[in-house]
N, C-alpha and C. Protein backbone atom coordinates (compact mmCIF):
# COMPACT_ATOMS: atom_id res chain seq x y z
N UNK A 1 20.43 -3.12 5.70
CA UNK A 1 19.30 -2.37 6.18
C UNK A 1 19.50 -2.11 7.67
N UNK A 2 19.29 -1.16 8.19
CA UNK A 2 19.23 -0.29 9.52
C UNK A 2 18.10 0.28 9.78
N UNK A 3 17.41 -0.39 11.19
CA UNK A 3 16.38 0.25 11.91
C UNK A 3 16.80 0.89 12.61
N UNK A 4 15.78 2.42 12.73
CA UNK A 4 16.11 2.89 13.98
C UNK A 4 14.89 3.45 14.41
N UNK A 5 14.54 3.47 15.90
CA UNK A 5 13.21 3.61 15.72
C UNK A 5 13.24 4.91 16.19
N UNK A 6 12.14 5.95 15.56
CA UNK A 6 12.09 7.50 16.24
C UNK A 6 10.97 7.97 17.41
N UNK A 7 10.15 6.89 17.58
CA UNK A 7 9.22 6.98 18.51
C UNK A 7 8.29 6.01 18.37
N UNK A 8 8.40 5.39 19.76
CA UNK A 8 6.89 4.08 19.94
C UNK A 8 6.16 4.22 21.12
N UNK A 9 5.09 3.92 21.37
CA UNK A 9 4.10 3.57 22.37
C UNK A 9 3.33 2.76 22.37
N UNK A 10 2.57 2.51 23.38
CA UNK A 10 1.30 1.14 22.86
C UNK A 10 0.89 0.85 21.39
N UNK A 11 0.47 2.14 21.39
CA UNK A 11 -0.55 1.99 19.59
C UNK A 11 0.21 2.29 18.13
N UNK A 12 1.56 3.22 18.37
CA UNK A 12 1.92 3.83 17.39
C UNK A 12 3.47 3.41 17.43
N UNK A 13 4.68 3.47 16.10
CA UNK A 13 5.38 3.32 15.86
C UNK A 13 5.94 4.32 14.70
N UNK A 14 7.22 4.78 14.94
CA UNK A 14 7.50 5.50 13.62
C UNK A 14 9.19 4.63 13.98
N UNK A 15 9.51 4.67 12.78
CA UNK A 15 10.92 3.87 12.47
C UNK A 15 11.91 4.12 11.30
N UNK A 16 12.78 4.88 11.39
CA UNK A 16 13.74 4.83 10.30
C UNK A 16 14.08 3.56 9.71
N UNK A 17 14.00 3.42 8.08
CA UNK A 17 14.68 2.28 7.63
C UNK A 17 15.83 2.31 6.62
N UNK A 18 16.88 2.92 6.81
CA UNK A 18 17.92 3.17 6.13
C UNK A 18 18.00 2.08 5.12
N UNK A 19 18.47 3.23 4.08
CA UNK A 19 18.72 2.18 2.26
C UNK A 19 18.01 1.62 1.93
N UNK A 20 16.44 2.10 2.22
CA UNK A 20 15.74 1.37 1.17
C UNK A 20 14.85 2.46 0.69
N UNK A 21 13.79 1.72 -0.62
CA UNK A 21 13.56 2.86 -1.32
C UNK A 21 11.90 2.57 -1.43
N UNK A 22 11.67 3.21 -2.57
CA UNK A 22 9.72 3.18 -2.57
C UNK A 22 9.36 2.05 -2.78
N UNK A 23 9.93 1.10 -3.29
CA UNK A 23 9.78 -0.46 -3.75
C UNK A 23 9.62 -1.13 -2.76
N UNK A 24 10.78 -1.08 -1.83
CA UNK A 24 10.09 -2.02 -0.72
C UNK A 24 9.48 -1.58 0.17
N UNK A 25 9.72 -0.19 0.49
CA UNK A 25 8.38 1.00 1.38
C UNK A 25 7.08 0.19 0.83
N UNK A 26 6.35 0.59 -0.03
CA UNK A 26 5.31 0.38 -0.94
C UNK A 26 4.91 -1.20 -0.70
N UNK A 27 5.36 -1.80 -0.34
CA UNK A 27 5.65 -3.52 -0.40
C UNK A 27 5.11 -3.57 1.10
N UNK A 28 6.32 -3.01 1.91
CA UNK A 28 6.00 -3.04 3.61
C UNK A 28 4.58 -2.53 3.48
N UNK A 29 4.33 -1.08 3.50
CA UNK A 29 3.30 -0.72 3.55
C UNK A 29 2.18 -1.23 3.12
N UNK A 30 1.54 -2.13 2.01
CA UNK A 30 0.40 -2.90 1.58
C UNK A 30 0.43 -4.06 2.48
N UNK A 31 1.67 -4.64 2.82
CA UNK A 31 1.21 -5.77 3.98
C UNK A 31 0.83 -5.38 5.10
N UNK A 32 1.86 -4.01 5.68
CA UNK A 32 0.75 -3.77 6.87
C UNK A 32 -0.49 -3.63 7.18
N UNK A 33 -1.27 -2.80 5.18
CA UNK A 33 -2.30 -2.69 5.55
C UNK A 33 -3.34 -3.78 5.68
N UNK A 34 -2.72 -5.23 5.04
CA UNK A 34 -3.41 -6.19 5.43
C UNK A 34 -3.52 -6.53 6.86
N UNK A 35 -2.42 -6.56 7.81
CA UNK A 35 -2.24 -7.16 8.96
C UNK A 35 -3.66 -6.67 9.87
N UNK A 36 -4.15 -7.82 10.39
CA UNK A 36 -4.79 -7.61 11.91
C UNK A 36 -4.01 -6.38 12.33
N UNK A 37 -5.00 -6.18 12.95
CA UNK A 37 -4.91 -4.37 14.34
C UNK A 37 -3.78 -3.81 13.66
N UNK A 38 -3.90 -3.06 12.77
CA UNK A 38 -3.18 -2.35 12.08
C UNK A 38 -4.23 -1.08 11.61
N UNK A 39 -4.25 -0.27 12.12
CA UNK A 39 -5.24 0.92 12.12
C UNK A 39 -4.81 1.70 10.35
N UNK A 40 -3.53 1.57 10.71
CA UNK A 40 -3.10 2.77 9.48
C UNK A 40 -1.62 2.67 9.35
N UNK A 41 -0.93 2.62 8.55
CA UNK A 41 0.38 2.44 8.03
C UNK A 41 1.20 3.64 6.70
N UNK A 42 1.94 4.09 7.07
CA UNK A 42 2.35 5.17 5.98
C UNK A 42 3.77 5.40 5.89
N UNK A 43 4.59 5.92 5.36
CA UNK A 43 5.98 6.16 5.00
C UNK A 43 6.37 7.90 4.31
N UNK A 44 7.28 8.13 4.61
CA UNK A 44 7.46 9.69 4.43
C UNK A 44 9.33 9.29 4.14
N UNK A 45 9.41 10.07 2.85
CA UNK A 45 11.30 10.02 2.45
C UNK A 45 11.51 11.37 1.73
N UNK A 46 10.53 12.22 1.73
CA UNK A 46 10.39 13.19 0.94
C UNK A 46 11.50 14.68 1.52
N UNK A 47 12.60 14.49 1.25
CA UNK A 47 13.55 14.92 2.05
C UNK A 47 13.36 16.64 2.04
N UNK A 48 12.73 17.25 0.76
CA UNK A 48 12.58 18.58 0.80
C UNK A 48 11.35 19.16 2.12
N UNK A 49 10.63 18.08 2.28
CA UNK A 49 9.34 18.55 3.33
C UNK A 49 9.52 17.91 4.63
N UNK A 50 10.75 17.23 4.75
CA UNK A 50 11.18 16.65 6.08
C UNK A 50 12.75 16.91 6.54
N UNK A 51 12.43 18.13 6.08
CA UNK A 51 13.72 18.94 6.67
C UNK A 51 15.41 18.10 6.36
N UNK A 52 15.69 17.63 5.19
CA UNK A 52 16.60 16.87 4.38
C UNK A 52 17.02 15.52 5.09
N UNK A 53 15.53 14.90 5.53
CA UNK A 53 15.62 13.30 5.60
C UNK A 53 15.72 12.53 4.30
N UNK A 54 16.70 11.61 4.08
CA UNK A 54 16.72 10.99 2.89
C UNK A 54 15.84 9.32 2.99
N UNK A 55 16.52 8.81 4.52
CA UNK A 55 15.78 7.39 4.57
C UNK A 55 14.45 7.40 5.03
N UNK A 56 13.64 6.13 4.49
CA UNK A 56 12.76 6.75 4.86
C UNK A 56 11.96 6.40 6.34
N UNK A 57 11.06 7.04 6.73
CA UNK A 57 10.22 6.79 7.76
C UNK A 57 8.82 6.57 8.10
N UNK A 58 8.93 5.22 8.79
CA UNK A 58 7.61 4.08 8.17
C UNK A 58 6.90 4.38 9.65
N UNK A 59 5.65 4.67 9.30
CA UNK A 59 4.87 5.25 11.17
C UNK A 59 3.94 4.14 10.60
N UNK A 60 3.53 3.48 12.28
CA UNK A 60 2.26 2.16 12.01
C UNK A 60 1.30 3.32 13.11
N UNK A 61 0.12 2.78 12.54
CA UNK A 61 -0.62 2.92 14.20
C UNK A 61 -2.04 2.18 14.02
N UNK A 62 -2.01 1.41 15.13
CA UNK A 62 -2.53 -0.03 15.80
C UNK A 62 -3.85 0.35 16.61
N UNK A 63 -4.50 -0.60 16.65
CA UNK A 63 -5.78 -0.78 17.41
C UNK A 63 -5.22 -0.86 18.90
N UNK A 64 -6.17 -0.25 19.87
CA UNK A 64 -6.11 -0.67 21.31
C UNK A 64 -5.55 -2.70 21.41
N UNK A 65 -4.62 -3.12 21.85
CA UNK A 65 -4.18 -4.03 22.47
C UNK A 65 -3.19 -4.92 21.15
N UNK A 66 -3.09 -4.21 19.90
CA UNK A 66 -1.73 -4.95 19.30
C UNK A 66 -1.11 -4.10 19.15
N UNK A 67 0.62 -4.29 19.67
CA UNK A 67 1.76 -3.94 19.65
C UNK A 67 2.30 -3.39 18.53
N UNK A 68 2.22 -2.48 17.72
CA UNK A 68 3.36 -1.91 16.57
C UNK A 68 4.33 -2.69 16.32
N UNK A 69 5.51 -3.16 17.42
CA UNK A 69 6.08 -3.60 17.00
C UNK A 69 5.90 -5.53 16.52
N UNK A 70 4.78 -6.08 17.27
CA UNK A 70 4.48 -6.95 16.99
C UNK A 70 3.84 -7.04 15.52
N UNK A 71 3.32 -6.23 15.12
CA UNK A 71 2.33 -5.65 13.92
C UNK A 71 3.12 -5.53 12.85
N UNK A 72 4.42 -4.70 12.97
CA UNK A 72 5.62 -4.73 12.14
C UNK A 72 6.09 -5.88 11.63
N UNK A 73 6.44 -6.91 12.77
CA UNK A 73 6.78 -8.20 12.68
C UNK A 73 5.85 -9.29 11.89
N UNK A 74 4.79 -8.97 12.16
CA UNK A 74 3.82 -9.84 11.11
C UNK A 74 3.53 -9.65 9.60
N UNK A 75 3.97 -8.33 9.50
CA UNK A 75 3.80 -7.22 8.09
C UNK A 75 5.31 -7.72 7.64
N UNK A 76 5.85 -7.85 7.75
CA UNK A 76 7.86 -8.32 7.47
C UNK A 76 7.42 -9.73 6.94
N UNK A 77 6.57 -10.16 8.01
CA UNK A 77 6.77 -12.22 7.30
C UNK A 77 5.79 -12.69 6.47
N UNK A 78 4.79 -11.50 6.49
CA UNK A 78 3.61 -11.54 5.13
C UNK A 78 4.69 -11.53 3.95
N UNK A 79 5.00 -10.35 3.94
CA UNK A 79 6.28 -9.71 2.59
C UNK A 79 6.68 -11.06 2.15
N UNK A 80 7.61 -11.60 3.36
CA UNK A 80 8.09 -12.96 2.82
C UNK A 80 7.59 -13.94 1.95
N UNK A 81 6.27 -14.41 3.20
CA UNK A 81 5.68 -15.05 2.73
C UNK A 81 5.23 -14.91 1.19
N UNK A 82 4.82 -13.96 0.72
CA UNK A 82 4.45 -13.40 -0.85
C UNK A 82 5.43 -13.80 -1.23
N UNK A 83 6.65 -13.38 -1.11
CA UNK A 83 7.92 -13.44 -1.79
C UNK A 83 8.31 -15.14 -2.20
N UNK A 84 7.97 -15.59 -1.12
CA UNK A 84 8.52 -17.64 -1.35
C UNK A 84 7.61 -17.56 -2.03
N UNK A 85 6.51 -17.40 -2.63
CA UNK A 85 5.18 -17.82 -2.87
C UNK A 85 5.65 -17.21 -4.87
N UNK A 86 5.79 -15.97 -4.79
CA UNK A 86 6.54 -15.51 -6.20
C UNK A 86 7.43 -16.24 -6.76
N UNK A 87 8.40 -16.13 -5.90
CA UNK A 87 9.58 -17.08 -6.29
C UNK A 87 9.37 -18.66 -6.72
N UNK A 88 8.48 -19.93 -6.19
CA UNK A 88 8.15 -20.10 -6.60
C UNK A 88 7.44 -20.66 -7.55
N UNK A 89 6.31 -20.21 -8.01
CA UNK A 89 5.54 -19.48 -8.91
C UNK A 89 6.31 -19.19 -10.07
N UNK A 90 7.45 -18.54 -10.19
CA UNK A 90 8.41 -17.81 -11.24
C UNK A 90 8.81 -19.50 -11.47
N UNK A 91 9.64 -19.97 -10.41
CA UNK A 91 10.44 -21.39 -11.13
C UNK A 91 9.65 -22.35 -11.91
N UNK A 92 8.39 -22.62 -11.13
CA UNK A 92 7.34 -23.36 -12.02
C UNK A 92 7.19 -22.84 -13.26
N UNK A 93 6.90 -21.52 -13.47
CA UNK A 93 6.41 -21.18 -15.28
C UNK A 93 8.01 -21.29 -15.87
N UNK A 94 9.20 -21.26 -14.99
CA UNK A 94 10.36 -21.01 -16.10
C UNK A 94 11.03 -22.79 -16.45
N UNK A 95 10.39 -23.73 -15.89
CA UNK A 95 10.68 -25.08 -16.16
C UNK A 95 10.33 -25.47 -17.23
């Protein structure tokens, strides 16, 4: 996976995330929308209406005084967190 970011400021973030797909878009995106100061969170890969972008591009935008990229960072270790929590969850019912 490859970040690249296409534009940030105080409140807002947009970020390329090369090789990945709606699964974990969709994944990122519901944790952000949990996170504290997280105004709004969305993703765009739709390559015919974004002029033949294939990866996709994840825009946050944040309340006055939390960081995007801090916001990002908390939305990444939620994911996780779910994820140890699945995982698991899965080993317990498969014992």
């Amino acid at each position: 996976m490859e970040l690249q970011v296409i534009e940030k400021d105080d409140t807002s973030l947009s970020i390329e995330i090369s090789g990945e797909d709606h699964t974990f878009m969709n994944v990122l995106k519901g944790a952000l929308l949990e996170t504290d100061g997280v105004d709004a969170a969305t993703y765009d890969m739709n390559p015919e209406q974004s002029g033949g972008q294939t990866d996709p591009i994840l825009t946050i935008k944040t309340e006055s005084g939390t960081d995007a990229l801090d916001a990002l960072e908390a939305g990444a270790q939620y994911v996780i967190e779910k994820a140890d929590t699945f995982e698991a969850a899965y080993e317990d019912a498969a014992a």
